[in-house]
N, C-alpha and C. Protein backbone atom coordinates (compact mmCIF):
# COMPACT_ATOMS: atom_id res chain seq x y z
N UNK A 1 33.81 23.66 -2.09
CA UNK A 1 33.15 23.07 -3.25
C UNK A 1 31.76 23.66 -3.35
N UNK A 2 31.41 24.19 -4.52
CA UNK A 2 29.97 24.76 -4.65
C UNK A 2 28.95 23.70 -4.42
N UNK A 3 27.98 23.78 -4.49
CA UNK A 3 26.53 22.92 -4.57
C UNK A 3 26.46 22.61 -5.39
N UNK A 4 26.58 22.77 -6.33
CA UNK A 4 26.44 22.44 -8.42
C UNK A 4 27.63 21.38 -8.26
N UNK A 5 28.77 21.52 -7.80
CA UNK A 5 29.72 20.60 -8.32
C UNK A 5 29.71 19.30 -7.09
N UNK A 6 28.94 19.83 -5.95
CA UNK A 6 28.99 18.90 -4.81
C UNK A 6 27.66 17.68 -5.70
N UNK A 7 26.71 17.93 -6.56
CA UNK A 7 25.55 17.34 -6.72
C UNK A 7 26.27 16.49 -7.49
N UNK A 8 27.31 17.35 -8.40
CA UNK A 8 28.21 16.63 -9.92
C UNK A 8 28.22 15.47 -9.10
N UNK A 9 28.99 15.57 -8.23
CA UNK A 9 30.03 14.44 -7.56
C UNK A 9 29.26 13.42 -7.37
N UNK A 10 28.35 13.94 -6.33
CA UNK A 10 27.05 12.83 -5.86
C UNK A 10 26.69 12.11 -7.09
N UNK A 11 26.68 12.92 -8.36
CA UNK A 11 25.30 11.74 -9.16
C UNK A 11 26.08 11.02 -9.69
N UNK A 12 27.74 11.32 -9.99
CA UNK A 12 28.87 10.79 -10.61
C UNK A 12 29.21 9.33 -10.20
N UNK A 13 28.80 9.54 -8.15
CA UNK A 13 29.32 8.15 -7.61
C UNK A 13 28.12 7.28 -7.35
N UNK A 14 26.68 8.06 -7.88
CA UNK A 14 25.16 7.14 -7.84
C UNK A 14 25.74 6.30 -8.98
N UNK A 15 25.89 7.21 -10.03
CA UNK A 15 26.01 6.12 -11.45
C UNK A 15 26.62 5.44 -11.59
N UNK A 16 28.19 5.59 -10.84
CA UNK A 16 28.88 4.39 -10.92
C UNK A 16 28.10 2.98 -10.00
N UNK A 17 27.79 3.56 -8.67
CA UNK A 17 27.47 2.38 -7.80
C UNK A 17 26.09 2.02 -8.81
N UNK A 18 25.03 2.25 -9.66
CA UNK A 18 24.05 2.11 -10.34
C UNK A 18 24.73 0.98 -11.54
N UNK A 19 25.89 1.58 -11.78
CA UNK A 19 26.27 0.45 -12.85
C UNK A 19 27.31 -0.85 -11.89
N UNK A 20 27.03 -0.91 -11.55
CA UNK A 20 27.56 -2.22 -10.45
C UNK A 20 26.46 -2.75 -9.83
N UNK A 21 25.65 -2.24 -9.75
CA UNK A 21 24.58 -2.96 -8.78
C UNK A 21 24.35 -3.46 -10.38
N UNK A 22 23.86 -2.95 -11.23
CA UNK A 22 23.16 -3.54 -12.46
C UNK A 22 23.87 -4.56 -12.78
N UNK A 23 25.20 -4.58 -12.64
CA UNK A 23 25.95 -6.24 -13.34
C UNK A 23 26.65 -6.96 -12.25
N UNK A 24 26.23 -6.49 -10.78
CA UNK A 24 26.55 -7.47 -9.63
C UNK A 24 25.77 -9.11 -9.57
N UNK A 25 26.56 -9.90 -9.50
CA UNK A 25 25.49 -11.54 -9.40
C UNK A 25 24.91 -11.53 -8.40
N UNK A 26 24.23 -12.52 -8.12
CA UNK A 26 23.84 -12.60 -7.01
C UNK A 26 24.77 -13.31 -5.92
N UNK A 27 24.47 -12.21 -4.48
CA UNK A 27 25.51 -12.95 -3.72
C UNK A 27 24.46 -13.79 -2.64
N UNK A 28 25.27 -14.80 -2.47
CA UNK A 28 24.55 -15.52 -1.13
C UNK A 28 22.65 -16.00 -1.41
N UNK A 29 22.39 -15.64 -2.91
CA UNK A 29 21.51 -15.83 -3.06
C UNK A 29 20.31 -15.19 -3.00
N UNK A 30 20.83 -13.38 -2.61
CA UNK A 30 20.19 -12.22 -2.90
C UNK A 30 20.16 -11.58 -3.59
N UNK A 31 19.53 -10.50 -4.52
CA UNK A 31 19.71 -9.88 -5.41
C UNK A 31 19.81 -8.62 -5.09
N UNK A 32 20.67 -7.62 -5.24
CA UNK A 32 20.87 -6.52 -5.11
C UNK A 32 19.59 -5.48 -4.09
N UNK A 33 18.83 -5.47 -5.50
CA UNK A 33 17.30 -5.21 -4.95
C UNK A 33 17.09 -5.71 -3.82
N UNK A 34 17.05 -7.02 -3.88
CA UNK A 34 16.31 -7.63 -2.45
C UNK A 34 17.23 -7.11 -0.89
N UNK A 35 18.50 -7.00 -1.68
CA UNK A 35 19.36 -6.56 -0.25
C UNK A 35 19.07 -4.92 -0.06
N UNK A 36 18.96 -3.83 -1.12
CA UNK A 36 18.18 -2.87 -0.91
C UNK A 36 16.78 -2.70 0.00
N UNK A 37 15.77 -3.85 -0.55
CA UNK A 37 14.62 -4.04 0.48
C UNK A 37 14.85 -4.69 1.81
N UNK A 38 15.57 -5.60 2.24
CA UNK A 38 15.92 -5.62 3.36
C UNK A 38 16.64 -4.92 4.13
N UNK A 39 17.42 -3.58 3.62
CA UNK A 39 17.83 -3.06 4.50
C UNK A 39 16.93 -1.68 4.69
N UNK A 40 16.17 -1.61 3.92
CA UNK A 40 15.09 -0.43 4.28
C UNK A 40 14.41 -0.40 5.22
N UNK A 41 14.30 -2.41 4.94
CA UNK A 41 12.95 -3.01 6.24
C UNK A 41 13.64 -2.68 7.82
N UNK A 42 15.04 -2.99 7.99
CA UNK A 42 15.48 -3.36 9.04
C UNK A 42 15.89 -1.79 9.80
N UNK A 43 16.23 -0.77 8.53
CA UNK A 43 16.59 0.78 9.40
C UNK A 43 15.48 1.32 9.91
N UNK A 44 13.71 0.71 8.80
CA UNK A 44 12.73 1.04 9.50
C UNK A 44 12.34 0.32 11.00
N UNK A 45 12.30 -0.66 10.90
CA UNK A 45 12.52 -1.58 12.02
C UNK A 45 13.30 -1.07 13.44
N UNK A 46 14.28 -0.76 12.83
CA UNK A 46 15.17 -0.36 14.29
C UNK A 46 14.55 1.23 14.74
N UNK A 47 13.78 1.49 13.59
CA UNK A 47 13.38 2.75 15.07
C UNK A 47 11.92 2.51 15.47
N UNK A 48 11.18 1.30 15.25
CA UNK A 48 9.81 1.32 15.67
C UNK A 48 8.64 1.72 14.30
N UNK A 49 9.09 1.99 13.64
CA UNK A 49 8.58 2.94 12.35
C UNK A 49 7.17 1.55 11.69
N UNK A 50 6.40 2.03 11.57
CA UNK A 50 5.42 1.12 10.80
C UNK A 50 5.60 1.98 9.43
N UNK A 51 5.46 1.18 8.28
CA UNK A 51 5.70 2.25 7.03
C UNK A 51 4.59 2.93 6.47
N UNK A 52 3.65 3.18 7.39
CA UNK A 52 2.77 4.24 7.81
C UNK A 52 3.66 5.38 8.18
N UNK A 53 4.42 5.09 9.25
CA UNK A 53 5.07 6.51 10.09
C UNK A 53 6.59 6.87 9.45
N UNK A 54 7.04 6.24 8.06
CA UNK A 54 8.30 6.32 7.37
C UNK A 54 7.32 6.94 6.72
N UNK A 55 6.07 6.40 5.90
CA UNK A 55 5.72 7.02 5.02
C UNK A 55 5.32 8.88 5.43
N UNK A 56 5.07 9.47 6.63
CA UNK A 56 4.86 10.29 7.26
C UNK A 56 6.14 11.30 6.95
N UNK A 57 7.11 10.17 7.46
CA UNK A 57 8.19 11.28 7.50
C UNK A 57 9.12 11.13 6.35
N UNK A 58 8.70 10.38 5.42
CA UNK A 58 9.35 11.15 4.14
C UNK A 58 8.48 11.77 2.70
N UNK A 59 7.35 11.46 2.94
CA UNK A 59 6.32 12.48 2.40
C UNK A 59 6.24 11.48 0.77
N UNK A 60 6.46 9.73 1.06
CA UNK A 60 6.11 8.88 0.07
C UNK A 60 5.24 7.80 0.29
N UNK A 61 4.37 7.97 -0.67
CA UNK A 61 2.81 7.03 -0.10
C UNK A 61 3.06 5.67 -0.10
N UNK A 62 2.92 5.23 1.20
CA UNK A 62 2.71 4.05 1.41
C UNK A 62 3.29 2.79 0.89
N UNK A 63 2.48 3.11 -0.42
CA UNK A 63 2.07 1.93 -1.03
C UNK A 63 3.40 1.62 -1.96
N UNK A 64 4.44 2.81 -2.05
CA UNK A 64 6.06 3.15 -2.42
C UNK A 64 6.48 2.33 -1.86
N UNK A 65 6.24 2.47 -0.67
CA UNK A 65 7.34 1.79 0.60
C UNK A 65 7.27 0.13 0.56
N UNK A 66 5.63 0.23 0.31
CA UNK A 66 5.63 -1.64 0.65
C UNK A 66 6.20 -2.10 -0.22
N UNK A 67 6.30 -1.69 -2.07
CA UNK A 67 6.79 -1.97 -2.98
C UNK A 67 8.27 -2.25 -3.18
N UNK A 68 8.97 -1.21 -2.08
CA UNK A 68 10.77 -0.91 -2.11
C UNK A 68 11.02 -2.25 -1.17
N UNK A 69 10.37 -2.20 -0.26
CA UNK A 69 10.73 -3.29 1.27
C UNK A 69 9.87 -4.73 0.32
N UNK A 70 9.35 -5.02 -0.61
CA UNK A 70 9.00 -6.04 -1.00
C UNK A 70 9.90 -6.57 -2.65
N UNK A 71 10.93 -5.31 -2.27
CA UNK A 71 11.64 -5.57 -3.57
C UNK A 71 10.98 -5.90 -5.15
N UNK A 72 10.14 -5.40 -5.55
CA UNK A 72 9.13 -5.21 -6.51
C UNK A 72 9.00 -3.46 -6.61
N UNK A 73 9.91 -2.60 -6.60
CA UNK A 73 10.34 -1.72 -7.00
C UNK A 73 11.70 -1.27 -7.25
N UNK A 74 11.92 -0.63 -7.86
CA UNK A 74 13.83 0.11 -7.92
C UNK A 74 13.39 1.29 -7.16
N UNK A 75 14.08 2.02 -6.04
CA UNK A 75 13.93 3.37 -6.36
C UNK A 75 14.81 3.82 -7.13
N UNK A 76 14.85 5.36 -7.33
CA UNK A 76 15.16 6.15 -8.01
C UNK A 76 15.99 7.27 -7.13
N UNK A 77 16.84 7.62 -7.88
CA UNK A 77 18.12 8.70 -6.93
C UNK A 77 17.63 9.66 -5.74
N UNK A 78 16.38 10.25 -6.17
CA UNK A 78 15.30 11.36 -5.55
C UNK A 78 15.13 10.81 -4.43
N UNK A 79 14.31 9.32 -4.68
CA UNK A 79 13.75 8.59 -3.65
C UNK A 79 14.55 7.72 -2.61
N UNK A 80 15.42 7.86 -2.93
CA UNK A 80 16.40 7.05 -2.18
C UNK A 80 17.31 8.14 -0.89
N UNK A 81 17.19 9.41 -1.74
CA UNK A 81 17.77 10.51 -0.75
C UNK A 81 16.78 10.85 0.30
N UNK A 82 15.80 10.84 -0.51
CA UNK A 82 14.29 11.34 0.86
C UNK A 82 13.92 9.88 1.87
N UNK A 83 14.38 8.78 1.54
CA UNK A 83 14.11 7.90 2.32
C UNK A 83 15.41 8.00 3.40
N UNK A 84 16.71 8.22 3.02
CA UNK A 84 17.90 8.05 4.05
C UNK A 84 17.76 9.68 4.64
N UNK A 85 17.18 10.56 4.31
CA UNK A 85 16.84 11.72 5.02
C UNK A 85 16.16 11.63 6.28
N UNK A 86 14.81 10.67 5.73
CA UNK A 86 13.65 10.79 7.01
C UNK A 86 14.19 9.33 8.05
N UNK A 87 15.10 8.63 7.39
CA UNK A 87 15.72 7.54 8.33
C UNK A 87 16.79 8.51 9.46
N UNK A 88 17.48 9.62 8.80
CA UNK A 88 18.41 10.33 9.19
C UNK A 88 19.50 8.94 9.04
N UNK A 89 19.97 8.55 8.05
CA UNK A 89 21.01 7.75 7.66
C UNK A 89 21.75 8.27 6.91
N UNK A 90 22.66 8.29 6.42
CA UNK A 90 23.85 8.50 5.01
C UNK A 90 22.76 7.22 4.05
N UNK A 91 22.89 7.89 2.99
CA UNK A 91 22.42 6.84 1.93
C UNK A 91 22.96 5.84 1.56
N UNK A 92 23.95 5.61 1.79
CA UNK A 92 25.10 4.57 1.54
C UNK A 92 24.65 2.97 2.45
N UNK A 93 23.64 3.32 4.09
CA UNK A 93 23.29 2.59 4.66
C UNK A 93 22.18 1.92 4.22
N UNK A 94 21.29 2.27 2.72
CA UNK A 94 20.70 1.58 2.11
C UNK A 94 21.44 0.54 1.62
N UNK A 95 22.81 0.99 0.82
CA UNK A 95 23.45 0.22 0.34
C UNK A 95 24.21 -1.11 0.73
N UNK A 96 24.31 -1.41 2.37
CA UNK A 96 25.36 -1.96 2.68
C UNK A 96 24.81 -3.51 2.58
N UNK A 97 25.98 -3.76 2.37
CA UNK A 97 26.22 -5.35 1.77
C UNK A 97 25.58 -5.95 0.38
N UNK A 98 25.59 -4.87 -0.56
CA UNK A 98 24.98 -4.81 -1.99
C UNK A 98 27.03 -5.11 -2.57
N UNK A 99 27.09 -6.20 -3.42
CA UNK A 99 28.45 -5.81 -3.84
C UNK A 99 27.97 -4.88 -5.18
């Protein structure tokens, strides 16, 4: 599979999971988002990371991070790859337990 059609694929299955998160209810009394920010908090968490030293190693200021982990931001496709990069996660581990 080329790179051009490997990206197709990728943004094909962002948009779908993008349009599900957008009309998912809330489960258990979380909101999508908020389960996005808690699991950012907790992959940073498990390696020691102050989001000083996430912010280091994915080259997004700070003040990004407190916003994503305080759920008072969306990221964005870009930002979401450079954050599960510098976690060294699959991006999908942002996702988990988002229906």
């Amino acid at each position: 599979m080329s790179g051009s059609s490997r990206w197709f694929t990728l943004l094909v299955s962002f948009a779908a999971l993008l349009a599900s998160w957008a009309s998912a209810q809330k489960l258990w009394g979380v909101t999508p988002l908020e389960r996005f920010a808690a699991n950012l908090k907790v992959l940073r968490a498990e390696r020691g990371w102050s989001q000083e030293d996430l912010s280091r190693a994915s080259g997004l200021h700070t003040t990004a991070i407190s916003k994503m982990e305080g759920a008072n931001r969306a990221p964005r496709f870009p930002t979401i790859v450079i954050l599960a990069e510098a976690l060294k996660v699959p991006a999908g581990r942002l996702f988990d337990r988002i229906p």
